[in-house]
C-alpha atoms as a PDB file:
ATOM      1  CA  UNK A   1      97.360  92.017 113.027  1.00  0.00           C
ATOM      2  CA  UNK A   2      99.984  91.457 110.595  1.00  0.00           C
ATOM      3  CA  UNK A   3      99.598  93.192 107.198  1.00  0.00           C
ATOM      4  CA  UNK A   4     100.673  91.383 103.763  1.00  0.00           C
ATOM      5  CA  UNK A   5     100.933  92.173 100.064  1.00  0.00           C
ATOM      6  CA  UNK A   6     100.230  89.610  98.008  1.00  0.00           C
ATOM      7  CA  UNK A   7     101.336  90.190  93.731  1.00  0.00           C
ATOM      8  CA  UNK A   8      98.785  88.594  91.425  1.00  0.00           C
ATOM      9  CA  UNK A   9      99.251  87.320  87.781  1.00  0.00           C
ATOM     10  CA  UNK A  10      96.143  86.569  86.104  1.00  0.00           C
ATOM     11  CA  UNK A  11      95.022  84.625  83.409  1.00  0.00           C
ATOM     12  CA  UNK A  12      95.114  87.416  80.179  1.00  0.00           C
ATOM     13  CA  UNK A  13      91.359  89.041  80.443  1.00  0.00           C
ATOM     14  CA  UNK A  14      90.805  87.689  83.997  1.00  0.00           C
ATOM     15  CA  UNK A  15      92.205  90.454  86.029  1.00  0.00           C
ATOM     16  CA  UNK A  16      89.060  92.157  87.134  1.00  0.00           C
ATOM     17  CA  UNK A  17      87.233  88.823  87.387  1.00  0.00           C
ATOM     18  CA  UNK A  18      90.037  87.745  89.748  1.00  0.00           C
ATOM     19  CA  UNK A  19      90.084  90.823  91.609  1.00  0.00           C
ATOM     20  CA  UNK A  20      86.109  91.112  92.169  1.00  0.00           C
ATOM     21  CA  UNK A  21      86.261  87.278  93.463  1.00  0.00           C
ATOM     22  CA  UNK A  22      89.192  88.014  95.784  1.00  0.00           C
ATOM     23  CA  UNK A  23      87.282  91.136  97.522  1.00  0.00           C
ATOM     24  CA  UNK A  24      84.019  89.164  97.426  1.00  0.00           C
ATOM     25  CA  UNK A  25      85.107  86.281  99.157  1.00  0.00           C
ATOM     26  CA  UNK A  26      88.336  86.808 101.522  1.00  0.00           C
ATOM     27  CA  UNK A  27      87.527  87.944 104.394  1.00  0.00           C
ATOM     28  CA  UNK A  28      90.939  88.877 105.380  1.00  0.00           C
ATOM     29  CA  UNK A  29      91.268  91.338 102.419  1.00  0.00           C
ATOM     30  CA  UNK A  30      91.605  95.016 102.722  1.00  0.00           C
ATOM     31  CA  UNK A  31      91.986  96.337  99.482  1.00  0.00           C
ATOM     32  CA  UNK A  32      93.000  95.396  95.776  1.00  0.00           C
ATOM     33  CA  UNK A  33      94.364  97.395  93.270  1.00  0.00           C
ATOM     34  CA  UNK A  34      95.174  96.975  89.741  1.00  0.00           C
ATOM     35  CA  UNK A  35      98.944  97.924  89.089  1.00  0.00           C
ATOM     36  CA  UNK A  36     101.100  97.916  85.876  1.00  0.00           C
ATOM     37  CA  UNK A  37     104.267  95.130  85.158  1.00  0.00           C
ATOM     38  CA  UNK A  38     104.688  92.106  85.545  1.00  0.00           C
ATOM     39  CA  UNK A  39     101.629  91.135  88.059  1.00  0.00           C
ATOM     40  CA  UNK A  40      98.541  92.294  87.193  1.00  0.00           C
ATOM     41  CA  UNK A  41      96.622  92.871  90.820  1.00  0.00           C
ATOM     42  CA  UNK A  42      98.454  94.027  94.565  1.00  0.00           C
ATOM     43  CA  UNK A  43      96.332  92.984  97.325  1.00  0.00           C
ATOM     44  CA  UNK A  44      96.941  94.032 100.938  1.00  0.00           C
ATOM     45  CA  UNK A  45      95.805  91.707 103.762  1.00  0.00           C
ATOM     46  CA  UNK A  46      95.183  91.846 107.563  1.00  0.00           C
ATOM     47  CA  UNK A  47      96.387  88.427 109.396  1.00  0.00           C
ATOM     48  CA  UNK A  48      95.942  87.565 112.709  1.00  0.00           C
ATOM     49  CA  UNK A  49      99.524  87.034 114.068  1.00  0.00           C
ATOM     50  CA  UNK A  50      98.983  83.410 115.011  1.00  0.00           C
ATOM     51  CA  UNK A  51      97.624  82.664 110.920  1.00  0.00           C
ATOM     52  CA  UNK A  52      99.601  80.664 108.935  1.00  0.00           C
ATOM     53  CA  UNK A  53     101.074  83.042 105.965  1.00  0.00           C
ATOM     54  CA  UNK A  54     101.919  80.348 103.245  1.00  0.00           C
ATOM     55  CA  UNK A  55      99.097  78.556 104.198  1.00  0.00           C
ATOM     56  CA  UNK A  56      96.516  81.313 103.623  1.00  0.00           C
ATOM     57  CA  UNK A  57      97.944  82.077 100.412  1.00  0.00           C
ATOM     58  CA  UNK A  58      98.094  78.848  99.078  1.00  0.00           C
ATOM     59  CA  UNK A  59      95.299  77.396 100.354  1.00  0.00           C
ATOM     60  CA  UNK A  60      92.843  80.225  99.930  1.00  0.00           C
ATOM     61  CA  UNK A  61      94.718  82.831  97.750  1.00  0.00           C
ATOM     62  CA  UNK A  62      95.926  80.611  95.051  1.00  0.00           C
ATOM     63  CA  UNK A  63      92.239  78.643  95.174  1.00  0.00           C
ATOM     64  CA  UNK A  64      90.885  81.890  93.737  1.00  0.00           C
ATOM     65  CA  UNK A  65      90.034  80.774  89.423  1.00  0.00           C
ATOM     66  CA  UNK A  66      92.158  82.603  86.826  1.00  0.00           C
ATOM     67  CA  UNK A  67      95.326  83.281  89.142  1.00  0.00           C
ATOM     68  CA  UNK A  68      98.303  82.017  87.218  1.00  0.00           C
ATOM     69  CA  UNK A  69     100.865  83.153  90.013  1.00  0.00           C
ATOM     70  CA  UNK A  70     101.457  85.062  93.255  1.00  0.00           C
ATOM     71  CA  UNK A  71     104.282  86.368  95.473  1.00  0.00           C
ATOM     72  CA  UNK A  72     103.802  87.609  98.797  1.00  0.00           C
ATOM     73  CA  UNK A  73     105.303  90.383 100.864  1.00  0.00           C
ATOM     74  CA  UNK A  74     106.054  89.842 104.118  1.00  0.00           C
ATOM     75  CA  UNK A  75     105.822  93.016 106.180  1.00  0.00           C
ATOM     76  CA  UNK A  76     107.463  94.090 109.818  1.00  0.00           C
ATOM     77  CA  UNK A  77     106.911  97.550 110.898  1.00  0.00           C
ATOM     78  CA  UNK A  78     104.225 100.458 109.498  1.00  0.00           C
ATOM     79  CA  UNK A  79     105.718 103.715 109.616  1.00  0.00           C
ATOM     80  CA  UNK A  80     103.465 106.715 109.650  1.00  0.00           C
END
C-alpha cells in the first residue's frame, strides 16, 4: 500500500460538508483532518501500489461537491 496526502480547499462554509462526504464515501480514505492556511482539509489515503494516483484524485477526489482545489503528496518511505 502506498500512503498519500491529499490538501483540500473548499468552497467557504463547505469544509465539514466536504470532509463528512469524503470519509463517507472513499473507500480508500484513512483519515481527514481539518488544518489551518491555505487548504482547509488534509486527507491521508491508502493506495494499492498498482492504482493510478492522478487518476484517483481527479476522478474520484476532485468529484467530491464543494472542493475548489487539491494538491497531493506523494509519499516514499514511513519512518517510525
Amino acid at each position: 500500500m502506498q500512503a498519500i496526502f491529499i490538501m483540500v480547499k473548499c468552497e467557504l462554509g463547505k469544509a465539514y460538508d466536504v470532509a463528512a462526504e469524503i470519509v463517507d464515501k472513499i473507500e480508500q480514505v484513512s483519515e481527514v483532518y481539518s488544518i489551518s492556511g491555505q487548504y482547509d482539509l488534509l486527507v491521508k489515503c491508502y493506495l494499492s501500489r498498482d492504482q493510478d494516483v492522478g487518476h484517483f484524485v481527479t476522478g474520484v477526489v476532485q468529484q467530491v461537491p464543494h472542493i475548489k482545489d487539491t494538491q497531493t503528496i506523494i509519499t516514499f518511505n514511513a519512518f517510525t
